[in-house]
Structures are given as C-alpha cells and as structure tokens.
C-alpha atoms as a PDB file:
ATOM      1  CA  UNK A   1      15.920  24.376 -29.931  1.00  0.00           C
ATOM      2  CA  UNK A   2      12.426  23.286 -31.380  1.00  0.00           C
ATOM      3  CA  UNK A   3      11.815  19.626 -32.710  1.00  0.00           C
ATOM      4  CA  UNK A   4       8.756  18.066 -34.203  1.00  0.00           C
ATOM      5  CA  UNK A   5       7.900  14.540 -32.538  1.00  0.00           C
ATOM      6  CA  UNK A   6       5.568  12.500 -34.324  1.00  0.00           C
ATOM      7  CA  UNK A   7       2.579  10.879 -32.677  1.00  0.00           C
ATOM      8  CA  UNK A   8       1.165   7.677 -32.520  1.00  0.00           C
ATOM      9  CA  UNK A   9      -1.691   6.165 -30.613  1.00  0.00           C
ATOM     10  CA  UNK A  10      -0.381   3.034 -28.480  1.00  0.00           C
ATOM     11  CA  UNK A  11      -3.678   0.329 -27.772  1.00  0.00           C
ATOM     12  CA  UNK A  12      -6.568   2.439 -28.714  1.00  0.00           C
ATOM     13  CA  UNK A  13      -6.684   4.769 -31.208  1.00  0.00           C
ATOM     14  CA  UNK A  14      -7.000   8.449 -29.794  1.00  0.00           C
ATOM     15  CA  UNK A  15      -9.230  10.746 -30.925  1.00  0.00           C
ATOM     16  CA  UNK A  16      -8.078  14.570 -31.928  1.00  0.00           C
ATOM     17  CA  UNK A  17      -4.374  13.486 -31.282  1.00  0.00           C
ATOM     18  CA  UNK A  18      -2.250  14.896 -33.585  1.00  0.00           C
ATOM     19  CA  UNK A  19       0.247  13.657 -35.675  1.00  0.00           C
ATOM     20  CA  UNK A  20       3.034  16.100 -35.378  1.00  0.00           C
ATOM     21  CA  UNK A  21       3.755  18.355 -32.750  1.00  0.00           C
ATOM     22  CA  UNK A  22       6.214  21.083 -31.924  1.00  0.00           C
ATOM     23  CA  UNK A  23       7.917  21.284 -28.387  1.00  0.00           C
ATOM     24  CA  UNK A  24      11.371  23.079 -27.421  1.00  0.00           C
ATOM     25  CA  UNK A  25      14.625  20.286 -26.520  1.00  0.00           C
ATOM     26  CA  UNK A  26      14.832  22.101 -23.112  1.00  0.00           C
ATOM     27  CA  UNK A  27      11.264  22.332 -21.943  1.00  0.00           C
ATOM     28  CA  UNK A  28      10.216  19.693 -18.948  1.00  0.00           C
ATOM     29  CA  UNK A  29       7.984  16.684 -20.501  1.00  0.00           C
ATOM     30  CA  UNK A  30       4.965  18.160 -18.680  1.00  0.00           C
ATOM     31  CA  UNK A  31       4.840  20.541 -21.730  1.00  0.00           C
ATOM     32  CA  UNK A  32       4.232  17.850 -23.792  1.00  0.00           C
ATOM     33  CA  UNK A  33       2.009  16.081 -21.385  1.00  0.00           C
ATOM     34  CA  UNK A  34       0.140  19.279 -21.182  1.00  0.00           C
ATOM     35  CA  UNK A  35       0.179  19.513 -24.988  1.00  0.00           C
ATOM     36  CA  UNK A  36      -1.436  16.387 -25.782  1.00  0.00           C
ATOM     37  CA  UNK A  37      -3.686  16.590 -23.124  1.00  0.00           C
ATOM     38  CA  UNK A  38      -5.019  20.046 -24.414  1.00  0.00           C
ATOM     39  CA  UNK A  39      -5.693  17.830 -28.157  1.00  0.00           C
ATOM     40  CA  UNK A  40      -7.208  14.884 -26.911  1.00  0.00           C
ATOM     41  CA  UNK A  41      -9.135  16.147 -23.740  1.00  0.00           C
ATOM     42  CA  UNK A  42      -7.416  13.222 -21.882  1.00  0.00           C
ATOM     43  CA  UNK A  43      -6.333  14.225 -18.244  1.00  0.00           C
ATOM     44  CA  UNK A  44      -2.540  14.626 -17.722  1.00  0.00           C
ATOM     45  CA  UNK A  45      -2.984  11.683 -15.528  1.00  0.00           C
ATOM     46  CA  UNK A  46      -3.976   9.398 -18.201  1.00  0.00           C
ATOM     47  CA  UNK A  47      -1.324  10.104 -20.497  1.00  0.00           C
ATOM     48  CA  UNK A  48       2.026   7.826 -20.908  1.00  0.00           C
ATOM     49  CA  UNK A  49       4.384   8.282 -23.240  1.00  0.00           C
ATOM     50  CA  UNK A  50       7.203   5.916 -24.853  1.00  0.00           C
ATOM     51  CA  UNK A  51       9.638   6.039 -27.190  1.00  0.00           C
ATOM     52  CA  UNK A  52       8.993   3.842 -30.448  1.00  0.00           C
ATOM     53  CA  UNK A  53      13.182   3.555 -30.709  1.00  0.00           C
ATOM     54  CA  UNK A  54      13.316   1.632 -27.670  1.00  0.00           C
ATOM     55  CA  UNK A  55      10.067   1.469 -26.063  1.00  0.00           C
ATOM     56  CA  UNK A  56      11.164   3.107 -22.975  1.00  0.00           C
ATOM     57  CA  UNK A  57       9.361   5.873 -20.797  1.00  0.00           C
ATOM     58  CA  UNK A  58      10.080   9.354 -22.137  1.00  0.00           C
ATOM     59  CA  UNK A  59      11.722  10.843 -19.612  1.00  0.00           C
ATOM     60  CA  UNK A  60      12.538  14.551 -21.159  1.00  0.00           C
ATOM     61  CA  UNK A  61      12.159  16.117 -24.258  1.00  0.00           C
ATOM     62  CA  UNK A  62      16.031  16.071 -25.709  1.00  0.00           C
ATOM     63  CA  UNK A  63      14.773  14.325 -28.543  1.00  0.00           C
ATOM     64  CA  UNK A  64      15.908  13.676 -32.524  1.00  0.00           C
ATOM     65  CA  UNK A  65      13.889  15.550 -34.724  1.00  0.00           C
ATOM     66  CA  UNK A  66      10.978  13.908 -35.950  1.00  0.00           C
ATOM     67  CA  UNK A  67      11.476  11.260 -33.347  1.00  0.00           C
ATOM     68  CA  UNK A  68       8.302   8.873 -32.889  1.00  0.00           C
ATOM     69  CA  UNK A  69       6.263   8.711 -29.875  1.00  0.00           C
ATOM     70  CA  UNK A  70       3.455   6.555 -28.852  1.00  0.00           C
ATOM     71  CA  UNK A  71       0.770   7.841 -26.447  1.00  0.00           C
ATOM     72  CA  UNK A  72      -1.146   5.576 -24.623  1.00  0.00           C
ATOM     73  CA  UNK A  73      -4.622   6.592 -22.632  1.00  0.00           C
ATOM     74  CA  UNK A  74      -4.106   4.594 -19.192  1.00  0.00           C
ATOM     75  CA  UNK A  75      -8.014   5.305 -18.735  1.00  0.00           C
ATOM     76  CA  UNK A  76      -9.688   6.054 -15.748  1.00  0.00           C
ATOM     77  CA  UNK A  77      -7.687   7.358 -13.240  1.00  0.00           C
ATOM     78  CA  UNK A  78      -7.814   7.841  -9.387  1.00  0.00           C
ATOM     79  CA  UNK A  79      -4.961   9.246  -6.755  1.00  0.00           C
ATOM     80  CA  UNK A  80      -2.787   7.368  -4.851  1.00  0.00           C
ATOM     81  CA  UNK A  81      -3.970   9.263  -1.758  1.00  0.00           C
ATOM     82  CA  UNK A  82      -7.841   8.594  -2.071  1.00  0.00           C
ATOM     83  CA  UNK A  83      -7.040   4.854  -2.547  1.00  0.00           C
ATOM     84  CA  UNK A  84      -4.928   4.263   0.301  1.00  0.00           C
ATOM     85  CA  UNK A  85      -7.506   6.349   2.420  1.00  0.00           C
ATOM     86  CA  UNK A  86     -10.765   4.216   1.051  1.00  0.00           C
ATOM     87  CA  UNK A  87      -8.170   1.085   1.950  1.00  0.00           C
ATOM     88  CA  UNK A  88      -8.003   1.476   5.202  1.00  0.00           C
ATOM     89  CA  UNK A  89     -10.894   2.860   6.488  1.00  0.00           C
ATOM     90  CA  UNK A  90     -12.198  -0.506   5.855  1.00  0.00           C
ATOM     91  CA  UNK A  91     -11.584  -2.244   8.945  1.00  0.00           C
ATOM     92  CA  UNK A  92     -11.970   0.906  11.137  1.00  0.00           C
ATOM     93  CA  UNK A  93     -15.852   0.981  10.104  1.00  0.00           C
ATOM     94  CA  UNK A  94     -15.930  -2.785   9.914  1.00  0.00           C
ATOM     95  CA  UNK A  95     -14.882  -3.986  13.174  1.00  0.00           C
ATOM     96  CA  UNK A  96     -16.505  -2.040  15.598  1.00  0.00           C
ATOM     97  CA  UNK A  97     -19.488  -3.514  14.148  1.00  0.00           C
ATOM     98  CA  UNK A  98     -18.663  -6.900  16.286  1.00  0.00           C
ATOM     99  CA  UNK A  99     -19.152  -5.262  18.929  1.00  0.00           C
ATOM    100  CA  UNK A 100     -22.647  -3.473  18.725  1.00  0.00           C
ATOM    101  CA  UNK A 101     -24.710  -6.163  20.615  1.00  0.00           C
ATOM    102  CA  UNK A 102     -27.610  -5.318  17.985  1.00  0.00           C
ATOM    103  CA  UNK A 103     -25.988  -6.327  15.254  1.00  0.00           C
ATOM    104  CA  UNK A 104     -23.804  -9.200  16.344  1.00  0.00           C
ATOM    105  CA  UNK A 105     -26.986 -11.454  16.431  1.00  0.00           C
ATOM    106  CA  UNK A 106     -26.883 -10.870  12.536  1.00  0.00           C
ATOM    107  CA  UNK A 107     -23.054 -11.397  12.195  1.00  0.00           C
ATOM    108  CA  UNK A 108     -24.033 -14.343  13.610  1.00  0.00           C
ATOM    109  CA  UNK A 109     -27.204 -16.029  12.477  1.00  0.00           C
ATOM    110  CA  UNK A 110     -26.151 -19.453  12.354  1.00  0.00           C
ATOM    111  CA  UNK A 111     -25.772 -19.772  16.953  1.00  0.00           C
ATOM    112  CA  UNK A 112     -28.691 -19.009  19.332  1.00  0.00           C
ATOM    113  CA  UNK A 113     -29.523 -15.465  19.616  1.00  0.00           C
ATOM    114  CA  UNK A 114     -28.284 -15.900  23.385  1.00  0.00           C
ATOM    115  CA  UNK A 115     -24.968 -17.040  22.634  1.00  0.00           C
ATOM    116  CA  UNK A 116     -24.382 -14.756  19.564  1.00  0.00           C
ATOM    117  CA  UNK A 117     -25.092 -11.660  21.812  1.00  0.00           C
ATOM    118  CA  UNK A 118     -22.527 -13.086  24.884  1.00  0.00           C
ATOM    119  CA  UNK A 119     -20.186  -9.922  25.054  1.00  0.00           C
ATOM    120  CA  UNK A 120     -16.221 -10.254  23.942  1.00  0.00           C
ATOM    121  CA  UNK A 121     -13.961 -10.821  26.490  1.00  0.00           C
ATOM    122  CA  UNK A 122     -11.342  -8.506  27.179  1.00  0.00           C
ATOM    123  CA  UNK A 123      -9.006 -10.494  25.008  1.00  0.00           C
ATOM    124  CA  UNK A 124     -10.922  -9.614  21.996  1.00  0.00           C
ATOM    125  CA  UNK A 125     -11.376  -5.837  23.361  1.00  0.00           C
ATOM    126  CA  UNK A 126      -8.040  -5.786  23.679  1.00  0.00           C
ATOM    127  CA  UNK A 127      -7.050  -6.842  19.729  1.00  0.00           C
ATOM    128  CA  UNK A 128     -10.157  -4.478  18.345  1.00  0.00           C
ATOM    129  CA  UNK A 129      -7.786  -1.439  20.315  1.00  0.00           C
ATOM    130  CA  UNK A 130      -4.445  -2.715  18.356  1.00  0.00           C
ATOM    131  CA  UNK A 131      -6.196  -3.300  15.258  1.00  0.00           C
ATOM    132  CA  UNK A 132      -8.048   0.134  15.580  1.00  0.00           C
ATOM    133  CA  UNK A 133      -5.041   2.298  16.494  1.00  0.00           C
ATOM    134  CA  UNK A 134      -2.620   0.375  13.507  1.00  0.00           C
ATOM    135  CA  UNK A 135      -5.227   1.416  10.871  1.00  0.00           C
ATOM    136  CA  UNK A 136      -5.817   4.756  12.762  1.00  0.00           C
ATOM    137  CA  UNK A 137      -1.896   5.204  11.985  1.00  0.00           C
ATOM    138  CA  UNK A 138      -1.963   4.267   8.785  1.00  0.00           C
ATOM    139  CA  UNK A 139      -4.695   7.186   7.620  1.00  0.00           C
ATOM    140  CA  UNK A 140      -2.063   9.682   9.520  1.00  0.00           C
ATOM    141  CA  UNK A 141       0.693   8.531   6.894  1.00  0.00           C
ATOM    142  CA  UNK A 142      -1.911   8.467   4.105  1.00  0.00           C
ATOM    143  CA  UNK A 143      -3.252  12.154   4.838  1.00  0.00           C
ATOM    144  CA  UNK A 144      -0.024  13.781   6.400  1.00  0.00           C
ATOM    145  CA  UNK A 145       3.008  11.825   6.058  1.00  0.00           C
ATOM    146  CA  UNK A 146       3.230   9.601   2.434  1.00  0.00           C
ATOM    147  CA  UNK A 147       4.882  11.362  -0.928  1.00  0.00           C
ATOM    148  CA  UNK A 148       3.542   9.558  -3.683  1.00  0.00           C
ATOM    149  CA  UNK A 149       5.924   9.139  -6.717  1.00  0.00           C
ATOM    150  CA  UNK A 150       2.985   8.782  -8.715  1.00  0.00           C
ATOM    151  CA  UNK A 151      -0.067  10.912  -8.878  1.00  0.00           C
ATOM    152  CA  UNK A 152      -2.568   8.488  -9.583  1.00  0.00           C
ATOM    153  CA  UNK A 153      -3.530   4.892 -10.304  1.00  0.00           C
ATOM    154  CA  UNK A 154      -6.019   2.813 -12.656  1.00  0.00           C
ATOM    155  CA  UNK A 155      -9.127   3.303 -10.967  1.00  0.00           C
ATOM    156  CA  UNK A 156      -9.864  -0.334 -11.041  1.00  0.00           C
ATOM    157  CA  UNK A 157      -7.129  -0.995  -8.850  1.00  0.00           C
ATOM    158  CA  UNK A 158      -9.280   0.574  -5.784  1.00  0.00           C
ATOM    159  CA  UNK A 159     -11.517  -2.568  -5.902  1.00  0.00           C
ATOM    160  CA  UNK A 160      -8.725  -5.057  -5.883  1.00  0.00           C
ATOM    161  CA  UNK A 161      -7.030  -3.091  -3.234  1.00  0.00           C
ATOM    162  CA  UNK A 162      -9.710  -2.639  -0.903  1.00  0.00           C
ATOM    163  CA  UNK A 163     -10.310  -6.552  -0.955  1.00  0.00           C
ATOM    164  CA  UNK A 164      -7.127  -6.988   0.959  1.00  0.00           C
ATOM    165  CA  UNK A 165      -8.372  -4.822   4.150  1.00  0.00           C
ATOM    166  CA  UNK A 166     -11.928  -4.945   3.673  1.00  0.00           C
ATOM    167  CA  UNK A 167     -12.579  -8.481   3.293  1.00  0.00           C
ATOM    168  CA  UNK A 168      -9.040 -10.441   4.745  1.00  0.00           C
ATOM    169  CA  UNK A 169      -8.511  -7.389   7.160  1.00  0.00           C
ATOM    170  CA  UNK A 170     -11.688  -6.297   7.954  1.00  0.00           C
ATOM    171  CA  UNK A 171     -15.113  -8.683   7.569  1.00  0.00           C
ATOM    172  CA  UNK A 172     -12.639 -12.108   7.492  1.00  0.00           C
ATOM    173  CA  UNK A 173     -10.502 -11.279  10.265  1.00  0.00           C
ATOM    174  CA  UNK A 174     -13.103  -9.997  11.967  1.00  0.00           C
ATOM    175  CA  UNK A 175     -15.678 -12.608  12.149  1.00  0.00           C
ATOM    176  CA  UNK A 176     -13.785 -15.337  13.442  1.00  0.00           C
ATOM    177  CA  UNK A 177     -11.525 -13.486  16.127  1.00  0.00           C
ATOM    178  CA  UNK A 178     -14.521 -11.850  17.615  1.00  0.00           C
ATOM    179  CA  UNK A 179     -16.907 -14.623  17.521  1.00  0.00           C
ATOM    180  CA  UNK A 180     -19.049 -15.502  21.097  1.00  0.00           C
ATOM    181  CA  UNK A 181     -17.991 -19.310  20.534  1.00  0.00           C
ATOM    182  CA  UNK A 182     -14.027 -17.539  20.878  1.00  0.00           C
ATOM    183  CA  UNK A 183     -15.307 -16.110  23.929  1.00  0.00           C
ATOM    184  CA  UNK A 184     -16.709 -19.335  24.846  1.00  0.00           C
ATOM    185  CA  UNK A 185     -14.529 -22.395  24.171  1.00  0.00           C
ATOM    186  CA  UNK A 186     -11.541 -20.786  22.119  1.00  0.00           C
ATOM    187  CA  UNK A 187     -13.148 -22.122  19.005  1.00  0.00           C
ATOM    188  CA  UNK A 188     -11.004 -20.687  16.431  1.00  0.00           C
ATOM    189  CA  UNK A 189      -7.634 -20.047  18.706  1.00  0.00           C
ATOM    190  CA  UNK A 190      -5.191 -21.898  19.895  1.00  0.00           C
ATOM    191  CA  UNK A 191      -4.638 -20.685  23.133  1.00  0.00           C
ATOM    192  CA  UNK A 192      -5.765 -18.003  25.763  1.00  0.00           C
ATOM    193  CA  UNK A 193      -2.301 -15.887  26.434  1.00  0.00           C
ATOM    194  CA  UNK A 194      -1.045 -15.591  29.376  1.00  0.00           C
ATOM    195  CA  UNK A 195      -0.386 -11.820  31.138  1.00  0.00           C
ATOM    196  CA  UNK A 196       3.324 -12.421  30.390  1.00  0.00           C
ATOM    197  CA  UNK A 197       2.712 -13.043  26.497  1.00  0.00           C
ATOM    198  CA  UNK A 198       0.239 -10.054  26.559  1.00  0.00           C
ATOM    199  CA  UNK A 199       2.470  -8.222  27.724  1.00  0.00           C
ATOM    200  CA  UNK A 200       5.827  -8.792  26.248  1.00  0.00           C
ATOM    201  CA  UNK A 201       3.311  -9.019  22.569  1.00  0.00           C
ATOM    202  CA  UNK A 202       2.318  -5.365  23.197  1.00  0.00           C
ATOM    203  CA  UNK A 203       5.440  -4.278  24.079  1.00  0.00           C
ATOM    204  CA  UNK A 204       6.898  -6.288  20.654  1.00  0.00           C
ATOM    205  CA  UNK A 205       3.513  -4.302  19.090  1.00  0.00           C
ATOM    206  CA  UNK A 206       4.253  -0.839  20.256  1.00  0.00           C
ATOM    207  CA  UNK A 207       7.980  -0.730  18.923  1.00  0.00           C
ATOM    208  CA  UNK A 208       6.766  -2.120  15.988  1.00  0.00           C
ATOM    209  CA  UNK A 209       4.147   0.089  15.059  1.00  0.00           C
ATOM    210  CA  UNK A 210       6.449   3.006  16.145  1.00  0.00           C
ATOM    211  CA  UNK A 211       9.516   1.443  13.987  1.00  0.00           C
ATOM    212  CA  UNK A 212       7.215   1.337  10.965  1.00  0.00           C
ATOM    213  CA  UNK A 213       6.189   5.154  11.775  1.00  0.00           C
ATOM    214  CA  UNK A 214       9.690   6.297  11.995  1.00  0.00           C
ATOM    215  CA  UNK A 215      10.715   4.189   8.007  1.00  0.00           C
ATOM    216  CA  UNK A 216       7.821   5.661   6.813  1.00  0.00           C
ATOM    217  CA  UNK A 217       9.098   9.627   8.355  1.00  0.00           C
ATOM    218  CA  UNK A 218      12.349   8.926   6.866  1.00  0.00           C
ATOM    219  CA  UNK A 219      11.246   7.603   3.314  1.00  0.00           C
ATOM    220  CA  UNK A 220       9.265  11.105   3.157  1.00  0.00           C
ATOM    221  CA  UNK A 221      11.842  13.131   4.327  1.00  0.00           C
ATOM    222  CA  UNK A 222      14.379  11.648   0.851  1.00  0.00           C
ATOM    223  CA  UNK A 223      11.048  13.212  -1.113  1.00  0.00           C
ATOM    224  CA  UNK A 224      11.063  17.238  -1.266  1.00  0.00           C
ATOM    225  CA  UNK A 225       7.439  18.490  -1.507  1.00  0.00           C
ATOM    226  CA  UNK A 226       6.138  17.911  -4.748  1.00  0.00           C
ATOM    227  CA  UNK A 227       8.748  16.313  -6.319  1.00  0.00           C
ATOM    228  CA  UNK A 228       9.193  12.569  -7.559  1.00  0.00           C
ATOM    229  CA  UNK A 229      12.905  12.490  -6.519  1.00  0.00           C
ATOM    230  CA  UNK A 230      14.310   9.610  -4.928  1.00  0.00           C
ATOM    231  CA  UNK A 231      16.999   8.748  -2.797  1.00  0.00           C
ATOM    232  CA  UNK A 232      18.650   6.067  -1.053  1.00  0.00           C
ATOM    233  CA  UNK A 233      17.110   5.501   2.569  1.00  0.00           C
ATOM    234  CA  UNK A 234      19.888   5.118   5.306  1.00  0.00           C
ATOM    235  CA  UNK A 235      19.554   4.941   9.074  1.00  0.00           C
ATOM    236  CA  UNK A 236      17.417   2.797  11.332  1.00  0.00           C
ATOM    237  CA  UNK A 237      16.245  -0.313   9.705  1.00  0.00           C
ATOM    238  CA  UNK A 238      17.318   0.630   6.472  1.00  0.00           C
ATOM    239  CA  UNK A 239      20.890  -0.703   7.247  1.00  0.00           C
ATOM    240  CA  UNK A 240      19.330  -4.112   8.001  1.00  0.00           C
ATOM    241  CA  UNK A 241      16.874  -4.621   4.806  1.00  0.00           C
ATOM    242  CA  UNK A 242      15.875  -3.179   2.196  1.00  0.00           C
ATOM    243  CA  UNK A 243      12.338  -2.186   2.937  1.00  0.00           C
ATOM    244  CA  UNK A 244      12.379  -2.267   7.227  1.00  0.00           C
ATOM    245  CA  UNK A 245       8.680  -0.464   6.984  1.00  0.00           C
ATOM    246  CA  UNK A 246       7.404  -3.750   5.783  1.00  0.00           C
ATOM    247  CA  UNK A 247       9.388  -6.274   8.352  1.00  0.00           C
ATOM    248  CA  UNK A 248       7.767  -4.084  11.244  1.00  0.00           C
ATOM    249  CA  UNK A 249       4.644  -4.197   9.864  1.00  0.00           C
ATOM    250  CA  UNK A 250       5.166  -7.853   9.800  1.00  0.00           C
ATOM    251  CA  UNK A 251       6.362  -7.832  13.372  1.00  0.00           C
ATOM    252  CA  UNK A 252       2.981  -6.417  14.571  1.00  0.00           C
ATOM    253  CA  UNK A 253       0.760  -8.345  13.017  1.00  0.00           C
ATOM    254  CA  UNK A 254       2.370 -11.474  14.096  1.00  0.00           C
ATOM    255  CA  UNK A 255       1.630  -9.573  17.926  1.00  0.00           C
ATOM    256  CA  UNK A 256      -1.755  -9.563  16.899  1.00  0.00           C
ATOM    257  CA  UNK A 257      -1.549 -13.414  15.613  1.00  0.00           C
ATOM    258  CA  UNK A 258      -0.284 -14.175  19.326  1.00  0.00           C
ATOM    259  CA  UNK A 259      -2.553 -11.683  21.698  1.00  0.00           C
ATOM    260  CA  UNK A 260      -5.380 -13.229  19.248  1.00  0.00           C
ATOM    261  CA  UNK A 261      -4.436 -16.957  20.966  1.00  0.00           C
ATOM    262  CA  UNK A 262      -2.932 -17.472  17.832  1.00  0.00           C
ATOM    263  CA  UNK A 263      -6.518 -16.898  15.846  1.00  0.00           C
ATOM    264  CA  UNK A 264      -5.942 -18.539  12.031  1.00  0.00           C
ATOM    265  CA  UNK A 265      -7.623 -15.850  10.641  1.00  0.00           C
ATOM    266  CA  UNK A 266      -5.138 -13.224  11.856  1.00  0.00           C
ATOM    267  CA  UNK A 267      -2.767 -16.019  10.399  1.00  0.00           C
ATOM    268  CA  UNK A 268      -3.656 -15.835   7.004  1.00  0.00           C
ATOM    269  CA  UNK A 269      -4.099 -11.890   6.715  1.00  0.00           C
ATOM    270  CA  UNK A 270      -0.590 -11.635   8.057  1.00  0.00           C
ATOM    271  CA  UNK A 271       0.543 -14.395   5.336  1.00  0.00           C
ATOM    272  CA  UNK A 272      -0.797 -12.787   2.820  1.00  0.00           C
ATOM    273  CA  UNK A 273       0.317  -9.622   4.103  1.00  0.00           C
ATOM    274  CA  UNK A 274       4.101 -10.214   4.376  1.00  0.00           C
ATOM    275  CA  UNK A 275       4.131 -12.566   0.886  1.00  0.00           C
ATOM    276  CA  UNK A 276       2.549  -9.269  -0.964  1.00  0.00           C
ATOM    277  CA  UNK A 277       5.712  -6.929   0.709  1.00  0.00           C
ATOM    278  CA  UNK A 278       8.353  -9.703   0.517  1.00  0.00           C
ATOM    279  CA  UNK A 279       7.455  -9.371  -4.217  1.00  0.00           C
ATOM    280  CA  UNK A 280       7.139  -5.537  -3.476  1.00  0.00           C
ATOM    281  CA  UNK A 281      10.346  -5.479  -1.128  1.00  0.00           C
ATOM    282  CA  UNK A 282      12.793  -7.716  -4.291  1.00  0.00           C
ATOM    283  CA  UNK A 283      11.108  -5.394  -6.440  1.00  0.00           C
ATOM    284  CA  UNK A 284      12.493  -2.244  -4.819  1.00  0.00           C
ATOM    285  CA  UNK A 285      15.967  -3.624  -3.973  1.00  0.00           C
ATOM    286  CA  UNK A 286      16.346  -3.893  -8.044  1.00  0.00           C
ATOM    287  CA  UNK A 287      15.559  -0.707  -8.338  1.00  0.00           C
ATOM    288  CA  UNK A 288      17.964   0.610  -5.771  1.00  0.00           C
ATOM    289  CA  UNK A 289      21.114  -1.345  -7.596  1.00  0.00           C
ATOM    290  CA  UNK A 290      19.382  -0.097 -10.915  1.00  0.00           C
ATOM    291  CA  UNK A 291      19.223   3.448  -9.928  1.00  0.00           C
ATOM    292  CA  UNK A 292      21.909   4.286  -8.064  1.00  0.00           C
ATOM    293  CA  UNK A 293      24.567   1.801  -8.786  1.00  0.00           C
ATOM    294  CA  UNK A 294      27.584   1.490  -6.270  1.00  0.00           C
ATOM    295  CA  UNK A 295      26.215   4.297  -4.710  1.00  0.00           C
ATOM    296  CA  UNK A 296      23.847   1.559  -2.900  1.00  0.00           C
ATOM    297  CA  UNK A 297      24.985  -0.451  -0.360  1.00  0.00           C
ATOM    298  CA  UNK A 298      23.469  -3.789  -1.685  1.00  0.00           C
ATOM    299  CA  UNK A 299      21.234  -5.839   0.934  1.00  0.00           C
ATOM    300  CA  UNK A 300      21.193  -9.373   0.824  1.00  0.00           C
ATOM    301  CA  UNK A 301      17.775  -9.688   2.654  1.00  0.00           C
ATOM    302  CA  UNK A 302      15.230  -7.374   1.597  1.00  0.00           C
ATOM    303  CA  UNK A 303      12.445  -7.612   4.478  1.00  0.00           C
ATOM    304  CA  UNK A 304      13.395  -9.616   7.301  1.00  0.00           C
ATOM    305  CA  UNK A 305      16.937  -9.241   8.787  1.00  0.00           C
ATOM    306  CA  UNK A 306      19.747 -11.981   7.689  1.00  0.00           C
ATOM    307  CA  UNK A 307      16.845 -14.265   6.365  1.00  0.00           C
ATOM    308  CA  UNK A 308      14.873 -12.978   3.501  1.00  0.00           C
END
C-alpha cells in the first residue's frame, strides 16, 4: 500500500527537499533514504530521519498516511572503518621515531646532544614491541575482523578521535617512557622490573591481548555480513561483564604500566583509556536490557569482573 509522508527539514533548511513524497508501507526505509537523497543531492550517509509524532528514529516505512517526517543533514560524513584505521596508525608511525638516533636529539632538545642520543635499554625495546604488536592487532580487527553497525561518522569526530592515540598514545606516551634520562636514572618510572615481573607481565599481556582478539571474533560472528543485526554475546568473558573486550584491553595496558617500571605516562593513557570504556561499557549494558529484555542475562558489572 502507498502513503504520502510529508517532509520537513530538521536544523537547517534543505534545499530541493520536497514536501510530499510517495513510498509503498512494505518497502525497506533505504527507499526512502534513497529517495530523498536523489532530491537533495545529500549522500545516504548524511541523511536521518525522525518521526515528528514522537521524535524517534524511523525505523520502517509502516507509516499513517500523511505522517510527518523531519530530515536532518548530519553533514560531512566519513566511515567507521577509515577512522579507526587513521586512529591507530598513530602510534605505529609515532614511536619508532624514539628510536632513530637522528631524530631523538630533536625529541629531545632540552638535554646534551650526548645524552639525548644514549640508546634505550632493552626495557624500553621491549615496551616499543608490546605497544607495536597491540596497535598492529588492532588494524587486523579494523581491516578484517570489525562489523560496523553504522556506516559512517561526523567527519569531525576523526580529529577528536585521533587525539586519544596520537597525542596520549602516541607523542605523550612516547616521550617520557623512551626518554635517555629513563635509560639513565629511571627519571619518570618507578622502578626497573625484575625478570620475574617481566615475565609473569607478558604472560598477563599475551592472554590479554589474545582474550580481547577472541571478544572481538565473537562480537563479529552475532553480525551476518552486511547487516546491522545484533545479538546478545555469550561465551568467554561475556558471562563475566558486559563488555570483556574492554576489561582485557584494560588488563594489557596495565602490563605495559608495570614492564614500563610503572612509567606515569602509560598511567594516564590507561586511565583515560578504561574511564572512556567503563561510560561506553554502562552505555551498552542499557541497551542489552533495552533490546532484548529477559532474553538478557543482566550483568551487574559491566567491565571489570564483580567490581565495576
């Protein structure tokens, strides 16, 4: 059955939208995505629509007759994919840099040239390698393992993203855990470890990073290809928290924190860090008893087991 919806611009007035148009009760919302988009010259991506009854998101198209709709250009847009990649390959350009005895006597202006070019120890060899492979990982998900449920993002948000791992992650992080006067005196740790604490750390690291790997595997595998579906994760870490993906990446950068000598800088990227996917973690668990009701097994700690 065909229905007329009428149109209204939400924010900014749009250009060429119309004010009526005609789509059938049974058709996916794409077709009126498409529709629009087609009028305006707006991307699909840019396009949101609500209902003016209720102001929710319009979810189909089994719609009242002549019901109203606003339409809202979300501007600029960029994909979910491309920003997570740009993300990340911050700190793998960043802090091999450290180590380039050329350039170190410019990371380092402020110390004699013959102390800014002292070589890291194999402490600070040995955190580059973690750091390295952990972001080296994380452009595997982003290329061959993540399912977006969106298709794109505000294209601002790629700045304010790549802040986090460029500059905490990357420049910050990396400036005062590789610095000669570390090598030197232990300036800005708080101890040298130990071979026991290395090792047991890297151990602690290596289940970690593989324990993130194998949430992220099975938060794909709920997602059919090119789909937005959703369903309720179950199985290793998910029966402990809510989001387990985020309490082992947690777990590795506190490894990091410790195999650093307990470096602040590691400190605060891993505070930061965990605060950011604690919000993100409550977030999701009130989606999950949203969504799916008593179907979900509520958790009463969302990111780290029987605490928070």
């Amino acid at each position: 059955m065909s229905v007329t919806l009428q149109l209204k611009s939400r924010g900014r007035p749009l250009k060429k939208l119309p004010q009526t148009i005609d789509v059938n009760q049974k058709s996916d919302k794409s077709e009126l995505v498409q529709k629009i988009s087609s009028a305006t010259g707006l991307s699909i991506h840019r396009i949101r629509l609500t209902k003016a009854a209720d102001n929710s998101v319009v979810e189909n198209l089994n719609l009242p007759d002549q019901s109203v709709i606003y339409v809202k250009d979300l501007g600029p847009q960029i994909a979910w994919r491309t920003v997570f990649f740009v993300e990340y390959i911050g700190p793998l350009l960043i802090h091999p840099l450290f180590f380039i005895p050329a350039v170190r006597k410019y990371i380092y202006p402020h110390i004699p040239a013959t102390l800014s070019t002292i070589p890291p120890t194999s402490q600070q060899t040995f955190v580059l390698y973690l750091i390295l492979l952990h972001y080296f990982k994380r452009e595997y998900e982003t290329l061959f393992v993540h399912k977006f449920s969106s298709a794109t993002m505000p294209a601002f948000n790629i700045f304010k993203n790549s802040f986090h791992y460029w500059i905490l992650s990357g420049a910050l992080l990396g400036w005062f855990t590789y610095h000669p006067l570390n090598a030197l005196e232990g300036k800005f740790s708080v101890f040298t470890p130990s071979n026991t604490v290395i090792l047991v750390a890297t151990l602690v690291w290596v289940w970690a990073q593989l324990s993130n790997f194998s949430a992220h595997l099975t938060l794909s595998n709920l997602r059919p290809a090119g789909t937005t579906v959703r369903g309720i994760p179950k199985g290793y870490g998910f029966d402990w928290v809510t989001c387990p993906n985020y309490f082992f990446e947690a777990v590795g950068w506190i490894c990091v924190w410790v195999l650093s000598g307990c470096n602040w800088a590691v400190l605060l990227f891993a505070a930061v860090s965990t605060a950011q996917m604690y919000a993100w973690a409550i977030k999701k668990e009130k989606r999950y008893r949203k969504e799916f009701g008593d179907k979900y097994k509520r958790k009463r700690a969302v990111i780290v087991p029987g605490l928070l």
